[in-house]
N, C-alpha and C. Protein backbone atom coordinates (compact mmCIF):
# COMPACT_ATOMS: atom_id res chain seq x y z
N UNK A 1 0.84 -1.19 0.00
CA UNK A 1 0.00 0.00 0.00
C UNK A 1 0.88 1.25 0.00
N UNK A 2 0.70 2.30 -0.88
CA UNK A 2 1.37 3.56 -1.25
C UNK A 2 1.93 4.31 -0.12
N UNK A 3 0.64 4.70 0.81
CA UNK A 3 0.88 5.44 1.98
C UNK A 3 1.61 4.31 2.84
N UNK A 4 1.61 3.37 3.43
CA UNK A 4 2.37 2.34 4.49
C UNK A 4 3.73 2.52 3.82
N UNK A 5 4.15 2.12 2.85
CA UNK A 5 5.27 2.73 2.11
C UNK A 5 6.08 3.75 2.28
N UNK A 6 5.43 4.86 2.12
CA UNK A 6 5.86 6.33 2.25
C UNK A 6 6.01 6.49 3.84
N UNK A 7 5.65 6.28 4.59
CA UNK A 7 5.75 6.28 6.05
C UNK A 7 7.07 5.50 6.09
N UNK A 8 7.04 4.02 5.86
CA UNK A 8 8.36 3.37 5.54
C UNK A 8 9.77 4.25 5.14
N UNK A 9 9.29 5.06 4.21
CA UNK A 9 10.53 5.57 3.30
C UNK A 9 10.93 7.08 4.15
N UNK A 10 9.91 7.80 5.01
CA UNK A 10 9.80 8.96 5.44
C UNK A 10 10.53 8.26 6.77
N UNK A 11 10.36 7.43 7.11
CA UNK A 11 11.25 7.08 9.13
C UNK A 11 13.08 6.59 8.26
N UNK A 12 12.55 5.40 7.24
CA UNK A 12 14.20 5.63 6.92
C UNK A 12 15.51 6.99 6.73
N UNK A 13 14.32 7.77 6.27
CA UNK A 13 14.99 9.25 6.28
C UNK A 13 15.28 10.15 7.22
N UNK A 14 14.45 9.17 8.48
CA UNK A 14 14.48 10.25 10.15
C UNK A 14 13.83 11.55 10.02
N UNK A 15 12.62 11.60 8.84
CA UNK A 15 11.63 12.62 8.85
C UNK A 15 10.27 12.71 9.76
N UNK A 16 10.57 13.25 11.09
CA UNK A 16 9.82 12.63 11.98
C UNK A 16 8.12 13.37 11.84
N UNK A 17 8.28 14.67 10.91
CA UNK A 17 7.20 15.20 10.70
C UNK A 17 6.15 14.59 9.83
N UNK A 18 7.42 14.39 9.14
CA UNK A 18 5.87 13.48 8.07
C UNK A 18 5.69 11.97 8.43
N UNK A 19 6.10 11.38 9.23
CA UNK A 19 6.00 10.35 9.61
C UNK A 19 4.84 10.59 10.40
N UNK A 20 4.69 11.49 10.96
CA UNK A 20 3.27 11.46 11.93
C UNK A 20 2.13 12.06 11.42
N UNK A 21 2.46 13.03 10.52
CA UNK A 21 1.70 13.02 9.40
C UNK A 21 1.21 11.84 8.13
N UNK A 22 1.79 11.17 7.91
CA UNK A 22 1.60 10.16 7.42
C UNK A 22 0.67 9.19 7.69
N UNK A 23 0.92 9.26 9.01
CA UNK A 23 0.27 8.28 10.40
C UNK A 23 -0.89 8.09 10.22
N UNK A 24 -0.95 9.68 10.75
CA UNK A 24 -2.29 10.43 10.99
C UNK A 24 -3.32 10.16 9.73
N UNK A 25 -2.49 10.35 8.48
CA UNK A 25 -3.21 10.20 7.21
C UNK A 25 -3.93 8.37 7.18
N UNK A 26 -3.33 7.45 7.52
CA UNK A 26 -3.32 5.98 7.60
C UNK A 26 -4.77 5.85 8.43
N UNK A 27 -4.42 6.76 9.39
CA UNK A 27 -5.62 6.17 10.56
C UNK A 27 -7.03 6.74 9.87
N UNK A 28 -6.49 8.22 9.43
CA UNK A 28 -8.29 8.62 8.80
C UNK A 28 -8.61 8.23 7.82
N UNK A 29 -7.58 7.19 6.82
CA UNK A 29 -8.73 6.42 6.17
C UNK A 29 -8.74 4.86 6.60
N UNK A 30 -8.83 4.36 8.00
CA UNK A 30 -9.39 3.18 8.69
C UNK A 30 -8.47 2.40 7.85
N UNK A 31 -7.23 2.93 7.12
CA UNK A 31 -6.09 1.39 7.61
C UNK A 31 -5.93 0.62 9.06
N UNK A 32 -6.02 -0.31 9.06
CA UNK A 32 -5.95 -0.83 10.76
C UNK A 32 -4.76 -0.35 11.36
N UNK A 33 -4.83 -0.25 12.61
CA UNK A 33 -3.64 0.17 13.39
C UNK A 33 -2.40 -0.90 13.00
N UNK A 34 -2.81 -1.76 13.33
CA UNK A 34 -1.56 -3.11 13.23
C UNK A 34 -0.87 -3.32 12.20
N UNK A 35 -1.86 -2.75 11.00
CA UNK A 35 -0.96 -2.82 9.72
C UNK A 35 -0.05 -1.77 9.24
N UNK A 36 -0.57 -0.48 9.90
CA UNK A 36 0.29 0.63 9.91
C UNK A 36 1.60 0.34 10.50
N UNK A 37 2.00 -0.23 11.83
CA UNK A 37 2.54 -0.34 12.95
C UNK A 37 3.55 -1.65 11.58
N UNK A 38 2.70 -2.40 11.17
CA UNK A 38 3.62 -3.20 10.87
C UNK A 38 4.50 -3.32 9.47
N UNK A 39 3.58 -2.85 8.54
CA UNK A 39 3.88 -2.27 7.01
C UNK A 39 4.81 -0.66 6.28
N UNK A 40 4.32 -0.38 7.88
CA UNK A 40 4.72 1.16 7.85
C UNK A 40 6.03 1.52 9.12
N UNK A 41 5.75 1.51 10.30
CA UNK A 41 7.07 1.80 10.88
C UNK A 41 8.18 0.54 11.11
N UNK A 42 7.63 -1.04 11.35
CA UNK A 42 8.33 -1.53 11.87
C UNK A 42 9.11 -1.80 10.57
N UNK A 43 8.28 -2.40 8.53
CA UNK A 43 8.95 -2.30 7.87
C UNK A 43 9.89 -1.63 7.65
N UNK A 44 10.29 -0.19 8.13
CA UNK A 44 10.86 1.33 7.88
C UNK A 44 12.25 0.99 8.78
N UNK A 45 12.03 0.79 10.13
CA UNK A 45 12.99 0.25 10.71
C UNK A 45 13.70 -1.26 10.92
N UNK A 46 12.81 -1.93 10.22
CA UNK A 46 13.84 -2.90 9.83
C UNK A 46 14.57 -2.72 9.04
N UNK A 47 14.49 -1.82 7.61
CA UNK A 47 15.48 -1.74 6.65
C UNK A 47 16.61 -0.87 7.18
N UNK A 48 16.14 -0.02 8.62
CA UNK A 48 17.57 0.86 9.19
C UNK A 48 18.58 -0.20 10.21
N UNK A 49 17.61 -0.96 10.19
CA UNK A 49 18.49 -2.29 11.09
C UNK A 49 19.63 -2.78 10.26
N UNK A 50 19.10 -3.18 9.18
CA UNK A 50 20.17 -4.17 8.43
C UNK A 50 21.03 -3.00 7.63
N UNK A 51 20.39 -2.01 7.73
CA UNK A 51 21.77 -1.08 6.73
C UNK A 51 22.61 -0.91 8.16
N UNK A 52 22.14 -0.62 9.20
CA UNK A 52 22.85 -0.24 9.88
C UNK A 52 23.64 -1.63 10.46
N UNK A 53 23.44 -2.46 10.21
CA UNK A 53 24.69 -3.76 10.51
C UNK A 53 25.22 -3.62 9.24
N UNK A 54 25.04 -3.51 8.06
CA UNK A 54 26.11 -3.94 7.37
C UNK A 54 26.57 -2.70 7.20
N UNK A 55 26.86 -1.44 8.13
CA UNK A 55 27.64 -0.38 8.37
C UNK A 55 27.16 0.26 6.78
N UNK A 56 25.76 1.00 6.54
CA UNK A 56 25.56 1.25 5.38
C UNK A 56 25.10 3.08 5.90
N UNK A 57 24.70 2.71 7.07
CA UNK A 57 24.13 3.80 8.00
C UNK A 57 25.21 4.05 9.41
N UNK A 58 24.89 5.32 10.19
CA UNK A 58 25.83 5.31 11.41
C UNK A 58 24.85 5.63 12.68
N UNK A 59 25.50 5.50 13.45
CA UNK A 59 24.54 5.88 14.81
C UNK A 59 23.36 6.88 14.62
N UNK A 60 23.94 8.30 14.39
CA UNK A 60 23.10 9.35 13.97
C UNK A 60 21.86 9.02 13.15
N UNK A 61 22.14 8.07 11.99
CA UNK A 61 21.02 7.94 11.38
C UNK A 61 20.04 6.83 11.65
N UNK A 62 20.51 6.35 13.07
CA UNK A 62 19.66 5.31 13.58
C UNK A 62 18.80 6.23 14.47
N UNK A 63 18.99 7.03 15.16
CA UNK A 63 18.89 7.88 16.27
C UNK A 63 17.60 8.66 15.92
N UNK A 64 17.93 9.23 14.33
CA UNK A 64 16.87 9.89 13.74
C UNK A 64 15.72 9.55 13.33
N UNK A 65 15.76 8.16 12.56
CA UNK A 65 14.73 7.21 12.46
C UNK A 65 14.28 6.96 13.70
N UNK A 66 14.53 6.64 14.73
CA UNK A 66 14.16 6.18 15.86
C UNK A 66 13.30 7.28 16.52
N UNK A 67 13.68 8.41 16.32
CA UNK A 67 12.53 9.62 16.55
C UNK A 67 11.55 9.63 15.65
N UNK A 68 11.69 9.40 14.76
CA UNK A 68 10.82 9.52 13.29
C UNK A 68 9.65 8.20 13.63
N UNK A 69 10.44 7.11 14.02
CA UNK A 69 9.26 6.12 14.68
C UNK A 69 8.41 6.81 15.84
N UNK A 70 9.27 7.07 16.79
CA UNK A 70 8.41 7.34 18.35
C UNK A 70 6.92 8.15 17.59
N UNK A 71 7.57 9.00 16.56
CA UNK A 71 6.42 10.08 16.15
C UNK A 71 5.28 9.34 15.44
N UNK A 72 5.65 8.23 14.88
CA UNK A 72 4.33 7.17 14.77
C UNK A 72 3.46 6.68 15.21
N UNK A 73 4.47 6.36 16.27
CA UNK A 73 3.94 5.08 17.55
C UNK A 73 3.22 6.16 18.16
N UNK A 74 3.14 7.68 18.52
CA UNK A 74 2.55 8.35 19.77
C UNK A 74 1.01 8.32 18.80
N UNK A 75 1.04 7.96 17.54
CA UNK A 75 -0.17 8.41 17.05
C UNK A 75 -1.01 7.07 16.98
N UNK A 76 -0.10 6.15 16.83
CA UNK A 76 -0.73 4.64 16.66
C UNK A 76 -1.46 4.18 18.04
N UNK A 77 -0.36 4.93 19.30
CA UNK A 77 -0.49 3.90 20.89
C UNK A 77 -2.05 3.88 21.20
N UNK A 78 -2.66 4.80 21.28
CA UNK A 78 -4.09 4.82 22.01
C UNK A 78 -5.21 3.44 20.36
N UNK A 79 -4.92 3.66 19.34
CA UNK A 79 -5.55 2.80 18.91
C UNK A 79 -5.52 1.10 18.91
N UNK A 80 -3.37 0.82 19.31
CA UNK A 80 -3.39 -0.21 19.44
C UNK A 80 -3.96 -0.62 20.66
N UNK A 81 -3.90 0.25 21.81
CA UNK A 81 -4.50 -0.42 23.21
C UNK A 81 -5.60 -0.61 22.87
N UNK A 82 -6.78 -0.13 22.11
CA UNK A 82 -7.98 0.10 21.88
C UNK A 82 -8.15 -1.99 21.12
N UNK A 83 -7.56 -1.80 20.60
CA UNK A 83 -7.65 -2.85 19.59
C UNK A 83 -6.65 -4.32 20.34
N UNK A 84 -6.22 -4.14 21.41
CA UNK A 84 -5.24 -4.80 22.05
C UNK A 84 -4.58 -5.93 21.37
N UNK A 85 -3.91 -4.96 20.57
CA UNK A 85 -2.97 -5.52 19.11
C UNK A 85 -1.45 -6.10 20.30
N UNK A 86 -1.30 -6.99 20.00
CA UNK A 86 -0.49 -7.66 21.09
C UNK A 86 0.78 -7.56 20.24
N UNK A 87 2.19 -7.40 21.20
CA UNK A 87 3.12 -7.17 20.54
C UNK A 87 4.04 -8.81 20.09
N UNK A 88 5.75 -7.79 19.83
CA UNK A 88 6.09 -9.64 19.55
C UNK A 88 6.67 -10.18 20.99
N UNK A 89 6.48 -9.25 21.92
CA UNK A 89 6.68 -9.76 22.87
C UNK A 89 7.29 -9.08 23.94
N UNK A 90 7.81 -9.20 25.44
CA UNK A 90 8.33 -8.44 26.66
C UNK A 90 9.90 -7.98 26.68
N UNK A 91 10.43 -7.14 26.73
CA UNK A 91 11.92 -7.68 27.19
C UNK A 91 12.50 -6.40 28.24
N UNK A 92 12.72 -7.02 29.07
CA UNK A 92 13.84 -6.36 30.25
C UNK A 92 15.01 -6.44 29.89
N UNK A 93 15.26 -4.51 29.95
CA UNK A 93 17.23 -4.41 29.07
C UNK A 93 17.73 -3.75 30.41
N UNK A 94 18.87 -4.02 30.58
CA UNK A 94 19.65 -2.56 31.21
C UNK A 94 21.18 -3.43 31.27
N UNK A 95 22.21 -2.08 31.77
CA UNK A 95 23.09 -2.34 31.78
C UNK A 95 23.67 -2.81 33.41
N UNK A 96 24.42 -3.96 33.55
CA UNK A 96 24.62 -4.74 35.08
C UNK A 96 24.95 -3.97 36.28
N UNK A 97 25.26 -4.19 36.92
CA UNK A 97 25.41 -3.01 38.20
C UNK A 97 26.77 -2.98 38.17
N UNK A 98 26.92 -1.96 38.51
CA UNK A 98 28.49 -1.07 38.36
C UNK A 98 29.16 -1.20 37.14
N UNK A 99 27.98 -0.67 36.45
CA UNK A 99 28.32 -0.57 34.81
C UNK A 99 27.42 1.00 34.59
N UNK A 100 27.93 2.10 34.29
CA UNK A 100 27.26 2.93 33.68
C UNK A 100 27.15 3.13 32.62
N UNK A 101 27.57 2.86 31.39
CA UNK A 101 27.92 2.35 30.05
C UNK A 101 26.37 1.92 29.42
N UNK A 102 25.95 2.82 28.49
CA UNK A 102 24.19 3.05 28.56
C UNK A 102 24.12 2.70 26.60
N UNK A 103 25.25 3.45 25.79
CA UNK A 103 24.74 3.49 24.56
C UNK A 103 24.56 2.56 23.42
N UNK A 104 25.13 1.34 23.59
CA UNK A 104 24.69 -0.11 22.75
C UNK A 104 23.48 -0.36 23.81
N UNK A 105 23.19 -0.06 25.07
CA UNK A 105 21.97 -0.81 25.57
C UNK A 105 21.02 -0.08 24.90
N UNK A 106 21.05 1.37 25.17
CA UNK A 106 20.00 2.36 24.58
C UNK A 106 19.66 1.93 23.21
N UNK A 107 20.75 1.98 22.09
CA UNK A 107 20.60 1.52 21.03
C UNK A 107 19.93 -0.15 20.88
N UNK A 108 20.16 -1.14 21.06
CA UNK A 108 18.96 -2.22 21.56
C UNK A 108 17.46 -2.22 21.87
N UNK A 109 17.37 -1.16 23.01
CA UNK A 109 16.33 -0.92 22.99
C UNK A 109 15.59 -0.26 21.92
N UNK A 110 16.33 0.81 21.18
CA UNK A 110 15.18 1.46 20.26
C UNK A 110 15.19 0.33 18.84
N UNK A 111 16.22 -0.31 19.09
CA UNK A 111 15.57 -1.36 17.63
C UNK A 111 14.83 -2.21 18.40
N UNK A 112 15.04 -3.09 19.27
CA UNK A 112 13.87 -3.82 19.86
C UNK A 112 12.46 -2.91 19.94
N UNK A 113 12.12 -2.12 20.09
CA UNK A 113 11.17 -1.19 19.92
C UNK A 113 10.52 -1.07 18.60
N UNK A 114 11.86 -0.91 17.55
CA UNK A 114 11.55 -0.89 16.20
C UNK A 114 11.16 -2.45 15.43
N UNK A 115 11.59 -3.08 16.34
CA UNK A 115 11.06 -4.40 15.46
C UNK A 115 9.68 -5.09 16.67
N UNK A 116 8.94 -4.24 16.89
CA UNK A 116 7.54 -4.60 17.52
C UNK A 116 8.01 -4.96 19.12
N UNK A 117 8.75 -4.85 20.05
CA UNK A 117 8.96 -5.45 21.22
C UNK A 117 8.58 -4.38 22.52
N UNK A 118 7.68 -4.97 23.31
CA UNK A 118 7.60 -3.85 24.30
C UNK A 118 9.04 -4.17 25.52
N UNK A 119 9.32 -2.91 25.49
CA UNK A 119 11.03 -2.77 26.10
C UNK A 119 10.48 -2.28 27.72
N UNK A 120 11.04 -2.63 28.49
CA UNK A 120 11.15 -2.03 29.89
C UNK A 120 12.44 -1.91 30.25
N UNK A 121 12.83 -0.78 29.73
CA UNK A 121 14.83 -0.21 29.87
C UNK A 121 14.59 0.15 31.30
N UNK A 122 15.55 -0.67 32.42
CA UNK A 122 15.87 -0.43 33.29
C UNK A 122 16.92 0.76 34.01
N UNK A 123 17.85 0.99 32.81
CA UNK A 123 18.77 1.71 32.64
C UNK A 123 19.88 1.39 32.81
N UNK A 124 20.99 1.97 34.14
CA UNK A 124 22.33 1.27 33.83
C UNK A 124 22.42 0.80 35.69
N UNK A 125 23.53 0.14 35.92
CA UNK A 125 24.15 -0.35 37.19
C UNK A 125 22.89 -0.81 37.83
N UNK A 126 22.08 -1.72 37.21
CA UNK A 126 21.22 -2.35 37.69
C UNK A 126 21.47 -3.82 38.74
N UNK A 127 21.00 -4.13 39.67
CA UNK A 127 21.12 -4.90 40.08
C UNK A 127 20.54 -6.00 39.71
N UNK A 128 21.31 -7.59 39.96
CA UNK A 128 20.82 -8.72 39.12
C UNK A 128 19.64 -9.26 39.39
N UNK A 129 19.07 -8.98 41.14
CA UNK A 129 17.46 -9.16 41.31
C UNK A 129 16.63 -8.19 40.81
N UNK A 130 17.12 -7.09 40.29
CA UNK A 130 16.20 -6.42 39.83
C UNK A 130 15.42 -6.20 38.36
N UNK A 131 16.81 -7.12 37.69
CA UNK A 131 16.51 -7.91 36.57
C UNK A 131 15.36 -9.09 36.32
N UNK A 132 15.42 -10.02 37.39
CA UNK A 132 14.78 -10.71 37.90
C UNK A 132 13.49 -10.77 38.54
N UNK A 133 13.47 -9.90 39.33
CA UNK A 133 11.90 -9.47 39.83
C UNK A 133 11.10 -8.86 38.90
N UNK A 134 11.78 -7.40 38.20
CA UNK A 134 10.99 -6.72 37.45
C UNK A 134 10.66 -8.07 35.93
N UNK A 135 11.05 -8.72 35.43
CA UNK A 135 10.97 -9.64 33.99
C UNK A 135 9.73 -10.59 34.74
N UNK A 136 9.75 -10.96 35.98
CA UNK A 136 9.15 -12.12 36.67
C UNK A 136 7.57 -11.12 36.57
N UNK A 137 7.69 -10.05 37.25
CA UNK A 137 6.44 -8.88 38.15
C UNK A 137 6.13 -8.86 36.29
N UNK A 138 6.23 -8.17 35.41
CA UNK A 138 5.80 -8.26 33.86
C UNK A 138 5.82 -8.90 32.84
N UNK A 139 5.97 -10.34 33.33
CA UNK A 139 5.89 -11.53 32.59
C UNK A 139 6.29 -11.47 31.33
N UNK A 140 7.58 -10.98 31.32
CA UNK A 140 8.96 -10.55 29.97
C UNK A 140 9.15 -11.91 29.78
N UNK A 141 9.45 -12.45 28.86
CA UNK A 141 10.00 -13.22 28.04
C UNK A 141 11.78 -13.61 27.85
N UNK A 142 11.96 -12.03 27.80
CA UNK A 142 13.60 -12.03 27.77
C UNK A 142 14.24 -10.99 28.63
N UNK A 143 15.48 -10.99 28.77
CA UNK A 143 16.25 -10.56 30.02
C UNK A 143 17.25 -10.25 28.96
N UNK A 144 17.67 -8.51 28.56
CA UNK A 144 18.86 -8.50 27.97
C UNK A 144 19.69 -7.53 28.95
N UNK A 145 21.03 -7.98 29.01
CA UNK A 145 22.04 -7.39 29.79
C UNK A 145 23.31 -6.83 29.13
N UNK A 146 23.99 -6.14 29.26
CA UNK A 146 25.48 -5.17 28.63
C UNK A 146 25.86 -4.76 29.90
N UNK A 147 26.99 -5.07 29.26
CA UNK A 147 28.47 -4.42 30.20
C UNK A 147 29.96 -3.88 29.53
N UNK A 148 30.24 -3.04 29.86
CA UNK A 148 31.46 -2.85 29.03
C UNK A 148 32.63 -2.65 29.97
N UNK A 149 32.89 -3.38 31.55
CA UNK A 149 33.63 -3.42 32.11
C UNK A 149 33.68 -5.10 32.62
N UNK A 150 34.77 -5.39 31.91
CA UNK A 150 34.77 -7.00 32.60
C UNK A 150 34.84 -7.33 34.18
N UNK A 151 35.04 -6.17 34.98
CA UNK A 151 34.81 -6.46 36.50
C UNK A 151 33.36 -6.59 36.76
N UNK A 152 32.30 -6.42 35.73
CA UNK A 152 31.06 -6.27 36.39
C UNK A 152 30.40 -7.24 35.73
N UNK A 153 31.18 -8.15 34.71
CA UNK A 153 30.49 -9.11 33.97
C UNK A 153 29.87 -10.50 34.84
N UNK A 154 30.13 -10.57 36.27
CA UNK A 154 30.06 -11.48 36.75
C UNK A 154 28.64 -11.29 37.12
N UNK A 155 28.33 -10.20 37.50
CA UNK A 155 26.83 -9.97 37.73
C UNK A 155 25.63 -10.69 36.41
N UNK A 156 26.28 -10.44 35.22
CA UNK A 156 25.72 -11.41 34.54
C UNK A 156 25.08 -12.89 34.83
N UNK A 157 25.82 -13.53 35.42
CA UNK A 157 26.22 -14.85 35.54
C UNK A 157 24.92 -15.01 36.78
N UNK A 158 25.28 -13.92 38.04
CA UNK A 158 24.41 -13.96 38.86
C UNK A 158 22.49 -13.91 38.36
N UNK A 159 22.01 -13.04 37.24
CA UNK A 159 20.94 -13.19 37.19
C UNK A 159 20.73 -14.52 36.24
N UNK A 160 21.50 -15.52 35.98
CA UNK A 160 21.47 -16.61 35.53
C UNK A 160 21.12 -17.73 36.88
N UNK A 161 21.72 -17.67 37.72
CA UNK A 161 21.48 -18.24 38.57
C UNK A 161 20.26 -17.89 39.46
N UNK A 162 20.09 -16.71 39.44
CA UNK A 162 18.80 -16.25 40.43
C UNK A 162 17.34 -16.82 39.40
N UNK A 163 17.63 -16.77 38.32
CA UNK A 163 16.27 -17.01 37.44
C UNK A 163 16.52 -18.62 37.27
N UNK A 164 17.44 -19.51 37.84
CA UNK A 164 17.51 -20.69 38.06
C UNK A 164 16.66 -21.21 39.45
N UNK A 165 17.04 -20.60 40.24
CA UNK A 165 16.92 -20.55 41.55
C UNK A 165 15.21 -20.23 42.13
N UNK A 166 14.51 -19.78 41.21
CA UNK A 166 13.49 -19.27 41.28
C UNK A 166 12.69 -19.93 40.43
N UNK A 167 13.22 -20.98 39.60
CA UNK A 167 12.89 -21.92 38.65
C UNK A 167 12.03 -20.82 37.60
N UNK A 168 12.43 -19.98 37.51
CA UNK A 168 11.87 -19.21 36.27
C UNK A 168 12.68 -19.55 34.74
N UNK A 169 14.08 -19.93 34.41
CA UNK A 169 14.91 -20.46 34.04
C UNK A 169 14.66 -20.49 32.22
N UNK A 170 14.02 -21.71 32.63
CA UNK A 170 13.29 -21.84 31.13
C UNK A 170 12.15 -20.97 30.73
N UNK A 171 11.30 -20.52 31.22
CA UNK A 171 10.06 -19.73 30.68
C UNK A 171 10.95 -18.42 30.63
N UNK A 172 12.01 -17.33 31.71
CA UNK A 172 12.39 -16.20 31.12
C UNK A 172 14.04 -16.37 30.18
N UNK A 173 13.84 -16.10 29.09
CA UNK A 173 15.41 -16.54 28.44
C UNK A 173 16.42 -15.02 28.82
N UNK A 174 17.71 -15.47 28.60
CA UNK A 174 18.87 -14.79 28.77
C UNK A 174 19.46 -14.35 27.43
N UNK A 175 19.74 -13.12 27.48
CA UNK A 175 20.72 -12.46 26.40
C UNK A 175 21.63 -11.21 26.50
N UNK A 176 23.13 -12.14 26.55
CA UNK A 176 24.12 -11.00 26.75
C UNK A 176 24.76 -10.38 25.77
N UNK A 177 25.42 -8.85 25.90
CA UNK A 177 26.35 -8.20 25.25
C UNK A 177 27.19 -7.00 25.66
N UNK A 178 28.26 -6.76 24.52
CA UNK A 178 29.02 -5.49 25.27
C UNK A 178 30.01 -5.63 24.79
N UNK A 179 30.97 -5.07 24.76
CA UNK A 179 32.28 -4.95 24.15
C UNK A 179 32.83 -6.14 24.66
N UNK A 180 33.33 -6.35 26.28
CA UNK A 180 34.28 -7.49 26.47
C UNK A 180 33.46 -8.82 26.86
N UNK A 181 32.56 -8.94 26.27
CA UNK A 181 30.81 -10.27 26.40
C UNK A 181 31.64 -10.61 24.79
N UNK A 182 31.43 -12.35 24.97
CA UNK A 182 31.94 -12.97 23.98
C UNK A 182 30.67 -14.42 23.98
N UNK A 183 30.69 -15.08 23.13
CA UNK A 183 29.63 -15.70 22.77
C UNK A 183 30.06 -17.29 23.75
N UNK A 184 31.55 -17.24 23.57
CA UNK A 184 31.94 -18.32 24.86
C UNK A 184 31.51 -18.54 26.67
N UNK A 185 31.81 -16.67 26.59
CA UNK A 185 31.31 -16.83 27.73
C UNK A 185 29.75 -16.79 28.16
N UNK A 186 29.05 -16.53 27.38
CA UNK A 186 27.65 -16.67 27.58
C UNK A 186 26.93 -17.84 27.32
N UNK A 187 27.76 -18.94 26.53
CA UNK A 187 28.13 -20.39 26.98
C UNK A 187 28.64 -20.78 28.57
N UNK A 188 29.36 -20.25 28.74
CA UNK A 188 30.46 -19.90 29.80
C UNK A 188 28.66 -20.39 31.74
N UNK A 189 28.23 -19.30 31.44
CA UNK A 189 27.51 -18.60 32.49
C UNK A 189 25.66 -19.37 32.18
N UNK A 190 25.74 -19.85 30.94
CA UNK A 190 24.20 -20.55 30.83
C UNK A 190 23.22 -19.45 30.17
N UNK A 191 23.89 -18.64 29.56
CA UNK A 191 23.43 -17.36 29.40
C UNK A 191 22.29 -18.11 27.69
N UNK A 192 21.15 -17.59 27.71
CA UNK A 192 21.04 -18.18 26.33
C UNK A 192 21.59 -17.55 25.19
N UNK A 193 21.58 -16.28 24.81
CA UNK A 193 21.92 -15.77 23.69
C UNK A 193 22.92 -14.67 23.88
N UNK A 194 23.79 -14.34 22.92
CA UNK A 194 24.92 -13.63 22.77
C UNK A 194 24.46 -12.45 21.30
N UNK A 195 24.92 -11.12 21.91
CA UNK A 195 24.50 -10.11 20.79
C UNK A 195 26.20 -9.66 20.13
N UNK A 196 26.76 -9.89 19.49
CA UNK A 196 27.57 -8.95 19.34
C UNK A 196 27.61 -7.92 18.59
N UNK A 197 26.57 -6.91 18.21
CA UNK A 197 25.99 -6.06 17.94
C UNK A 197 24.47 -5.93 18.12
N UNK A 198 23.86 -4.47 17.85
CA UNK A 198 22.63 -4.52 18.27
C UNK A 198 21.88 -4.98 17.09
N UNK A 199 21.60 -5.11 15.96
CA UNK A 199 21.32 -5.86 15.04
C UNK A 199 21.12 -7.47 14.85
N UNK A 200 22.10 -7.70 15.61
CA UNK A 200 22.23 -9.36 15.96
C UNK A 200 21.62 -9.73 17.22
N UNK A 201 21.27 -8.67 17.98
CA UNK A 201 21.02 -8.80 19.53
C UNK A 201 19.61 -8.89 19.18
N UNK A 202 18.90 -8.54 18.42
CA UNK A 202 17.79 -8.16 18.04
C UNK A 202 17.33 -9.64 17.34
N UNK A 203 18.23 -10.09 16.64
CA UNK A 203 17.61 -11.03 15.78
C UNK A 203 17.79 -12.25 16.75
N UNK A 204 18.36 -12.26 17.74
CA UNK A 204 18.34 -13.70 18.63
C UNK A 204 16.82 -13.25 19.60
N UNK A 205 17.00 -12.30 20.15
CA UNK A 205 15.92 -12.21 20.91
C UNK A 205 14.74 -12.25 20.53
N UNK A 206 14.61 -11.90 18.80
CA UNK A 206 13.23 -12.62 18.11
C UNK A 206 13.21 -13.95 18.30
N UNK A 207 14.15 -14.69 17.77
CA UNK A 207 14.25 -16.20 18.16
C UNK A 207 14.01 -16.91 19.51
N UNK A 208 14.47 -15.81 20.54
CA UNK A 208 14.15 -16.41 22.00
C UNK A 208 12.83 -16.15 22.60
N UNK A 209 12.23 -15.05 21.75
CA UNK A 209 10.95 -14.96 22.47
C UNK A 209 10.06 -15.78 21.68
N UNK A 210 10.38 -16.09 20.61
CA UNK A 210 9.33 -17.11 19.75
C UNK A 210 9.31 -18.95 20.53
N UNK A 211 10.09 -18.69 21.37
CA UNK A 211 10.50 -20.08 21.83
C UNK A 211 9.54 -20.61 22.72
């Protein structure tokens, strides 16, 4: 469809005006919400996903699109609750405790966002029960964690064991990353999935929440 398209092509460009204009245009002629949401922004930001892994795009122009979405989504949100268009699923992000190191998590989150996921960003130097309680208290699916100081990577390991311990284990999955996070060690710790970029972090955690 022409207009779902152009919304598509208007967020790849990080044109956040006409993206909500666009929106707006979708909804008054009774395109469904879900198809907007899905034809129109999430198509739009998937194509900034994969340019932006194969380094075709740079931060900035993820950043921009990613506003250019929000300006969608503020027009879409009250119709999808209306319609309780269910997403692809939960995920609890933040970065481990005594880690302040925020901008691959931040970035995660707004593509998890962009590829349909409701995000609950904890933020940074989070503690590993708090990973745990909050994913358990909103029945998240996935648990993603970053660190970019290997003294704090152990905390990792800890909300592996606490979501063992609580036999939550199998129903909430694990997914680590960060500069010194390697795919061994998240073997290493029982961790389920390993991001080594946010593009890739994205595409396991589709896989883990489909599980």
């Amino acid at each position: 469809m022409e207009l779902l398209n152009q919304i598509a092509t208007s967020l790849q460009e990080g044109d956040e005006v006409r993206v909500a204009e666009l929106t707006r245009q979708a909804v008054a002629t009774k395109i469904p919400a879900k198809q907007t949401l899905d034809d129109g922004l999430i198509a739009g930001m998937n194509v900034v996903g994969r340019l932006f892994r194969d380094h075709e795009i740079f931060l900035p122009d993820v950043l921009l699109a990613a506003r250019a979405m929000y300006a969608g989504l503020d027009v879409l949100r009250p119709l999808l609750a209306s319609e309780k268009v269910p997403t692809q699923g939960k995920v609890v992000i933040g970065t481990i405790q005594g880690d302040l190191h925020d901008i691959g998590k931040n970035l995660v989150g707004i593509m998890l966002r962009g590829a349909g996921f409701d995000v609950i960003d904890l933020g940074n130097d989070v503690a590993p029960e708090k990973f745990v309680e909050t994913a358990t208290r909103e029945n998240a699916q996935v648990i993603g964690m970053s660190a970019l100081l290997t003294t704090t990577m152990t905390g990792m390991q800890r909300v592996v064991e606490l979501l063992d311990a609580k036999g939550q284990r199998g129903r909430i999955k694990t997914i680590i990353g960060g500069a010194p996070v390697t795919a061994e060690y998240a073997r290493e710790i029982g961790a389920d999935g390993f991001g080594f970029d946010a593009a890739s972090a994205v595409e396991r955690v589709k896989e883990l929440a489909a599980q």
